[in-house]
Protein backbone atom coordinates (compact mmCIF):
# COMPACT_ATOMS: atom_id res chain seq x y z
CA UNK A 1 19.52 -31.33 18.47
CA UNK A 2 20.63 -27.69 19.32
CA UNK A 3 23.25 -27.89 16.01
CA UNK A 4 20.00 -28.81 13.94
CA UNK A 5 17.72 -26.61 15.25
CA UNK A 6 20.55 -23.85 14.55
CA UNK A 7 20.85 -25.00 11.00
CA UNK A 8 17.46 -24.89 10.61
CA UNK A 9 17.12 -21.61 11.54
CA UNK A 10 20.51 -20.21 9.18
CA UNK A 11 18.67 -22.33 6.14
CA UNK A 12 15.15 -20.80 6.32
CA UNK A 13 16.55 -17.19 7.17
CA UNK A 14 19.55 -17.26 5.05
CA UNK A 15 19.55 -14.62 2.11
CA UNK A 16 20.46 -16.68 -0.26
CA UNK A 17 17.19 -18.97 0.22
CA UNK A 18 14.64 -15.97 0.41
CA UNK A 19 13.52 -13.04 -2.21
CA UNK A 20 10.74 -11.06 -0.75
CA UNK A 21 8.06 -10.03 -2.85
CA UNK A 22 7.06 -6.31 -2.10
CA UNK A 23 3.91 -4.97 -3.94
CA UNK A 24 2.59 -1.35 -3.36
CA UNK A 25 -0.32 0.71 -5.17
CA UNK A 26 -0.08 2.65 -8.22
CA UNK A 27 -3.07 3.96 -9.95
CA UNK A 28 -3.18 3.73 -13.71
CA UNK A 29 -6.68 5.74 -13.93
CA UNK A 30 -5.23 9.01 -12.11
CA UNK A 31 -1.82 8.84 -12.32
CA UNK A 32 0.44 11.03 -9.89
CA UNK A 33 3.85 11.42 -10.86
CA UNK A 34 4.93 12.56 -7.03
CA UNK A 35 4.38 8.97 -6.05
CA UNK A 36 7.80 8.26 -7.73
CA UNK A 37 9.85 10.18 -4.93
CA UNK A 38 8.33 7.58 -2.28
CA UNK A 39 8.62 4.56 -4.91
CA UNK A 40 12.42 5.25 -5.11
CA UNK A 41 12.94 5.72 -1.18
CA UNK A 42 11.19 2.30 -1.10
CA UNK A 43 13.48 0.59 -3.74
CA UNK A 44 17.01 2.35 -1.91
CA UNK A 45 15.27 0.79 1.57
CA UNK A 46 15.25 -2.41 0.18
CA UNK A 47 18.50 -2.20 -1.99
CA UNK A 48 20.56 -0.75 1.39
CA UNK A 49 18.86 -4.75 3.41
CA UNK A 50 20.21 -6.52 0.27
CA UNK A 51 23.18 -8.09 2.60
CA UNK A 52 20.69 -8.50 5.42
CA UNK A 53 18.16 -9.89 4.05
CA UNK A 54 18.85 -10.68 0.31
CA UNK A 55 17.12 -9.92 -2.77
CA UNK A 56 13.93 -8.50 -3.34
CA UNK A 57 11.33 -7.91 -5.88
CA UNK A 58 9.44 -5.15 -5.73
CA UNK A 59 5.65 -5.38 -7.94
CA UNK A 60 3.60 -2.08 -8.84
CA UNK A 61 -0.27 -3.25 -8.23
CA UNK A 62 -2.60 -1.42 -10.71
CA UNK A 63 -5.98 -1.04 -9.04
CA UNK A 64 -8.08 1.72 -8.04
CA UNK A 65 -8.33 2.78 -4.11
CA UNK A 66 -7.81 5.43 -2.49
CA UNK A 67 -5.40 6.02 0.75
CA UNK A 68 -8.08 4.75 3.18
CA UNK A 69 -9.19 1.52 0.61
CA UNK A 70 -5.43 0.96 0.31
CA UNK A 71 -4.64 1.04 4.63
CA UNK A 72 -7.80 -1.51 5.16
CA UNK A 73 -6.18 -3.80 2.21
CA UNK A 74 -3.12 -3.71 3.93
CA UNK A 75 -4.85 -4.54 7.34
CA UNK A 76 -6.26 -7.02 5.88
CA UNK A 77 -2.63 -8.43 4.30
CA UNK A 78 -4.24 -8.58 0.67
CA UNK A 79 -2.90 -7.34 -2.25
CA UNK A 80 -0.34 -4.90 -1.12
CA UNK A 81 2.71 -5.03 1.20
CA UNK A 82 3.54 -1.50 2.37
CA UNK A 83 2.10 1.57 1.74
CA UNK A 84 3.17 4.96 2.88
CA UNK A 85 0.66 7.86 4.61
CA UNK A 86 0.85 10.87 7.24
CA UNK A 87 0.73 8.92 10.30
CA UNK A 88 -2.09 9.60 12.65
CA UNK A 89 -2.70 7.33 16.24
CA UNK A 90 -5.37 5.44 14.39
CA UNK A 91 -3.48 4.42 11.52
CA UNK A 92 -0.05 3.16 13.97
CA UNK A 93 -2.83 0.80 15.66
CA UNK A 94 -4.07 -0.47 12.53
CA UNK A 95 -0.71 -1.15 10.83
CA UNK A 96 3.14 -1.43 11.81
CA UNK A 97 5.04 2.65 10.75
CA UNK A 98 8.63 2.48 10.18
CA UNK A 99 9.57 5.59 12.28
CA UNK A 100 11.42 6.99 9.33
CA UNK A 101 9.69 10.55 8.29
CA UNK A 102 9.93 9.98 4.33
CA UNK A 103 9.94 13.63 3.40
CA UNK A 104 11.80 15.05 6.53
CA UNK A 105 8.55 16.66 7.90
CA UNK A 106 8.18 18.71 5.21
CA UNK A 107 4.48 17.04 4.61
CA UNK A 108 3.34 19.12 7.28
CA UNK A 109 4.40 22.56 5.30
CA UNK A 110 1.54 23.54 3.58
CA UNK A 111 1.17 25.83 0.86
CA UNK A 112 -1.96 26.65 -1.28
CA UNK A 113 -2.92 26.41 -4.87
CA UNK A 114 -5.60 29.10 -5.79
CA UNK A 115 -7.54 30.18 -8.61
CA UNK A 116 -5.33 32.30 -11.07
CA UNK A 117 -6.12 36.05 -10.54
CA UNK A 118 -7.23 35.77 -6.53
CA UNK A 119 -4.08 36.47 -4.79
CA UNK A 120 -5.72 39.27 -3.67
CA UNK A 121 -7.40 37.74 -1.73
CA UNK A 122 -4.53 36.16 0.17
CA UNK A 123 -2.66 39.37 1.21
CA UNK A 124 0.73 39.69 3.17
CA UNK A 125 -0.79 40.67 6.08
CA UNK A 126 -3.51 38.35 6.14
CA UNK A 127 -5.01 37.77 10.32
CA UNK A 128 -5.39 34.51 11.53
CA UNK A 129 -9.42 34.88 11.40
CA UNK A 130 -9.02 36.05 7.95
CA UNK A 131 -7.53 32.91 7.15
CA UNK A 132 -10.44 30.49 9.35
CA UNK A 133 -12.62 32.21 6.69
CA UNK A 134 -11.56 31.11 3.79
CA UNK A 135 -12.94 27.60 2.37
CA UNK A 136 -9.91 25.23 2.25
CA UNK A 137 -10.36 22.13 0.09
CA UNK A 138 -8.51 18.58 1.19
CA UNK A 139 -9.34 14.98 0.67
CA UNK A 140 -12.40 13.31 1.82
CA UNK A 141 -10.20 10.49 3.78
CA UNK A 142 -7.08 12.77 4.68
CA UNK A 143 -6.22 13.24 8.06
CA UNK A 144 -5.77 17.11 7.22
CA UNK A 145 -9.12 17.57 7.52
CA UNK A 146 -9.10 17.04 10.92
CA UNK A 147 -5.96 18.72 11.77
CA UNK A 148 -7.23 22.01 9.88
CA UNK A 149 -11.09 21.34 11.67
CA UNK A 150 -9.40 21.15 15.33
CA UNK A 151 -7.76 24.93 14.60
CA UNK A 152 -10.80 26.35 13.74
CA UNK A 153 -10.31 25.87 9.82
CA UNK A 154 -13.32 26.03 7.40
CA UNK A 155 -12.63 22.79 5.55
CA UNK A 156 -14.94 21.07 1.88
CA UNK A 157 -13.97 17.62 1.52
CA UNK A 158 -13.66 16.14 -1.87
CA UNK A 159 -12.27 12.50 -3.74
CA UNK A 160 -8.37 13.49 -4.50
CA UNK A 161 -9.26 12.99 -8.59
CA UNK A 162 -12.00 15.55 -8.15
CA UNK A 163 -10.36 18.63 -6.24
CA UNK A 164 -9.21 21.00 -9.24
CA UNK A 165 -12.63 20.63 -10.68
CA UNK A 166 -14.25 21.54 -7.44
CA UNK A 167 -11.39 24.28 -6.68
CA UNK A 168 -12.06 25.83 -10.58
CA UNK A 169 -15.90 25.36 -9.79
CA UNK A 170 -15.61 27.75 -6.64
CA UNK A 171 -16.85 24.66 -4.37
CA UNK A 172 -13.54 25.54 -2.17
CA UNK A 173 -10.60 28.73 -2.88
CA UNK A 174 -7.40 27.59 -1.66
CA UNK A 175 -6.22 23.75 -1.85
CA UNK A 176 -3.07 23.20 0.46
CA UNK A 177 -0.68 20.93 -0.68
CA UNK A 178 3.01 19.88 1.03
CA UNK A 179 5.66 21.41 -0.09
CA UNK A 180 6.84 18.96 -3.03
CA UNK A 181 2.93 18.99 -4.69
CA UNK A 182 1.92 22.26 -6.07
CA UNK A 183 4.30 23.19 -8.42
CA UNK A 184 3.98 20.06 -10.78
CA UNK A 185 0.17 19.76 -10.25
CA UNK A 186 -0.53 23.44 -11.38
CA UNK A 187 1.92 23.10 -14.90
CA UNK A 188 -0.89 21.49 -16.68
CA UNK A 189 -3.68 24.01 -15.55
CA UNK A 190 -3.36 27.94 -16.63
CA UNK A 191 -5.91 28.55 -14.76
CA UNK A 192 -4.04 27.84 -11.29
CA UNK A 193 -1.73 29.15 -9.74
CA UNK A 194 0.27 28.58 -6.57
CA UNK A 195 -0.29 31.18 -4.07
CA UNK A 196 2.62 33.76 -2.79
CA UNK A 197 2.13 34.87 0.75
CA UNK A 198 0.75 32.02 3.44
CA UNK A 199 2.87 28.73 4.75
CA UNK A 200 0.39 26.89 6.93
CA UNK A 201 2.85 24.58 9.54
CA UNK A 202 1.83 21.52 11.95
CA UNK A 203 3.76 18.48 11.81
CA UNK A 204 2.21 15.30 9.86
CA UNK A 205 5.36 13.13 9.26
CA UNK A 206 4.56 10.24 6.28
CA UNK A 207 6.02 6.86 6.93
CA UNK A 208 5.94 3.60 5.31
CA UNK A 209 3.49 1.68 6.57
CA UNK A 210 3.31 -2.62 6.50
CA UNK A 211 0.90 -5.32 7.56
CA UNK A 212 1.04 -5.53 11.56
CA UNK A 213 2.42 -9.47 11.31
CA UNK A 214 4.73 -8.28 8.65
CA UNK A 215 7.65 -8.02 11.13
CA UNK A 216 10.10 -9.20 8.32
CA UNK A 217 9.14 -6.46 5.79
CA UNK A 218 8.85 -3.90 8.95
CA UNK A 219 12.56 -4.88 10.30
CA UNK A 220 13.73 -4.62 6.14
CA UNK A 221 13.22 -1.39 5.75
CA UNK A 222 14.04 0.16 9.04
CA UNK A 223 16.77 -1.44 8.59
CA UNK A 224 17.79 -0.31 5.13
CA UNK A 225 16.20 3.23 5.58
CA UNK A 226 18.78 3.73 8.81
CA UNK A 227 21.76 2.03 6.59
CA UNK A 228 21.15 4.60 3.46
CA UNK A 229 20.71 7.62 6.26
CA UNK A 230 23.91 6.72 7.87
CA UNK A 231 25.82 6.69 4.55
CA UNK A 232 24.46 9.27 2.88
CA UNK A 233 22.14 7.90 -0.17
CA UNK A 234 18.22 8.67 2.06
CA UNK A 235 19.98 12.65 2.23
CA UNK A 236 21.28 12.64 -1.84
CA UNK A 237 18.14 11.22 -2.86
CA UNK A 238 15.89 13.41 -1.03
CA UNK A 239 18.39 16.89 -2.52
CA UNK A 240 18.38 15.63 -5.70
CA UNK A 241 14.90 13.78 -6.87
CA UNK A 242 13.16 15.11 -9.22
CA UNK A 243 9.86 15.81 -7.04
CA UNK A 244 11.91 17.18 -3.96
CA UNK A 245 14.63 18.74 -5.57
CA UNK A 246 13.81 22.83 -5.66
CA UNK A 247 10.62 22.40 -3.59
CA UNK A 248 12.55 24.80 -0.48
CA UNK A 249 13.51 27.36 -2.97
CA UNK A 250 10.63 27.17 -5.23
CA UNK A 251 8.14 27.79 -1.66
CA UNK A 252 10.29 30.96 -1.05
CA UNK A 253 9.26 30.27 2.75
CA UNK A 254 10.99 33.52 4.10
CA UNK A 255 8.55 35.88 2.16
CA UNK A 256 5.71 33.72 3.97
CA UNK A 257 3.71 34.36 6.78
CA UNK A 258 3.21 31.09 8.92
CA UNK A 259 0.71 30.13 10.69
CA UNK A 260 1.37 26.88 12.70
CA UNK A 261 -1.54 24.75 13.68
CA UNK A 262 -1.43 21.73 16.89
CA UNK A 263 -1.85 18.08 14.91
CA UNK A 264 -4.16 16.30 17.49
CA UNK A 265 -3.49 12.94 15.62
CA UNK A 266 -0.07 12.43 16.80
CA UNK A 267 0.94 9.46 19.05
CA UNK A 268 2.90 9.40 21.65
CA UNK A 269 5.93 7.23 19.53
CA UNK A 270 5.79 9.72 16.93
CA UNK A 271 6.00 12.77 19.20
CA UNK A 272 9.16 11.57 20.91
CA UNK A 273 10.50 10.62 17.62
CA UNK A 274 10.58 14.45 17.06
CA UNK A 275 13.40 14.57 19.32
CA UNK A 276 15.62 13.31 16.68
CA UNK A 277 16.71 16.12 15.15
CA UNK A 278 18.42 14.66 11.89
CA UNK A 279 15.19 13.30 10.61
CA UNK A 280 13.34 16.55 10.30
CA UNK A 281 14.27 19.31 8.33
């Protein structure tokens, strides 16, 4: 009986036997080309658990939500499989994180896009009130908000699609964006530009994030993000992709002044995950 039952078990979890079907969110309405860099660390996850856990299939779902639609479809295990987000208490309790930060930390370097002609208003020396005075535009359903709200931030909320209208209709003056965003989102609009002089800090790691009963999905690609760290690929890809590429030298952070804010959202897993040096930049 306890040859059977061990056969059993080697049949139903062999890789042969087993392709797992991974579907994420891409929006076909409002299409965002930066969603590519976390698309590819997704497929090198799952490509590095090939030996593990065999072959995959990974399926781009075309419908329209937003980040917080998209967490309470995964919650609910419909439609989607994983989906990736700055991590914030409430989100770990809702779904599973792979403790992996996807861009190094780097989310959590902010750096603003303004109206073309106003960097004047953003001087070099530029005081920390100075800067609680100015109207900062973010996402209605970002955990930003909150973060920039706790230090004292004066924060307009917005729907992502909608925030370089409201920023060109004066609604808000300076739109922070991670470090990888601004650069490709201002190319098609003359009238922005990416401001010079401020890099607003706090740490907001983004992780993948799965179905909490999706241990087999959750185990894949920890597994497969630690195998591509150890040999190299998670570092080349991150160097060399397109959307990450010149993002450190493009931000010229040096000629910044920083201003580093306390994230109130963290939990306690994530903050002791800081520890590990290797996985933030």
């Amino acid at each position: 009986m306890k040859l059977i039952s061990i056969l059993c078990l080697l049949f139903f979890t062999s890789p042969s036997f087993a392709v797992d079907t991974v579907r994420y969110n891409l929006s076909l309405q409002y299409p965002d080309p930066k969603q590519q860099y976390y698309i590819d660390i997704l497929e090198l996850a799952l490509d590095a658990s090939v030996d593990t856990f065999g072959e995959y299939e990974l399926l781009a779902v075309n419908i329209e939500m937003p980040q917080g639609r998209a967490s309470t479809v995964l919650e609910l295990n419909e439609v989607i499989d994983v989906t990736w987000r700055m991590t914030t208490v409430e989100l770990e309790q809702r779904l599973k994180a792979v403790p992996v930060p996807l861009l190094r930390g780097l989310m959590g370097y902010r750096i603003g896009i303004i109206r073309k002609g106003e960097q004047e208003n953003f001087p070099a020396n530029i005081t920390a009130e100075q800067l609680r005075n100015i109207v900062i535009g973010q996402g209605h359903d970002w955990p930003d908000s909150i973060i920039l709200r706790h230090n004292g931030m004066t924060v307009v909320e917005g729907l992502e699609h909608t925030m370089f209208t409201m920023l060109r209709l004066k609604r808000f003056d300076f739109f922070l964006r991670a470090l990888n965003e601004p650069w490709v989102e201002v190319a098609d609009k003359p009238h922005l530009v990416v401001e010079k002089n401020i890099l607003v800090q706090y740490s907001a790691p983004i992780f993948f994030f799965v179905n909490r009963n999706n241990l087999r999905l959750h185990e894949r690609l920890t597994v497969g993000l630690n195998i591509a760290i150890d040999d190299g690929r998670f570092q080349r890809l991150f160097e060399g992709h397109p959307v990450t590429a010149n993002m450190i030298s493009n931000a010229k952070l040096k000629q910044r002044k920083v201003f580093k804010l306390f994230n109130p959202l963290l939990s306690v897993e994530t903050k002791k995950l800081q520890e590990d040096k290797w996985l933030w930049y």
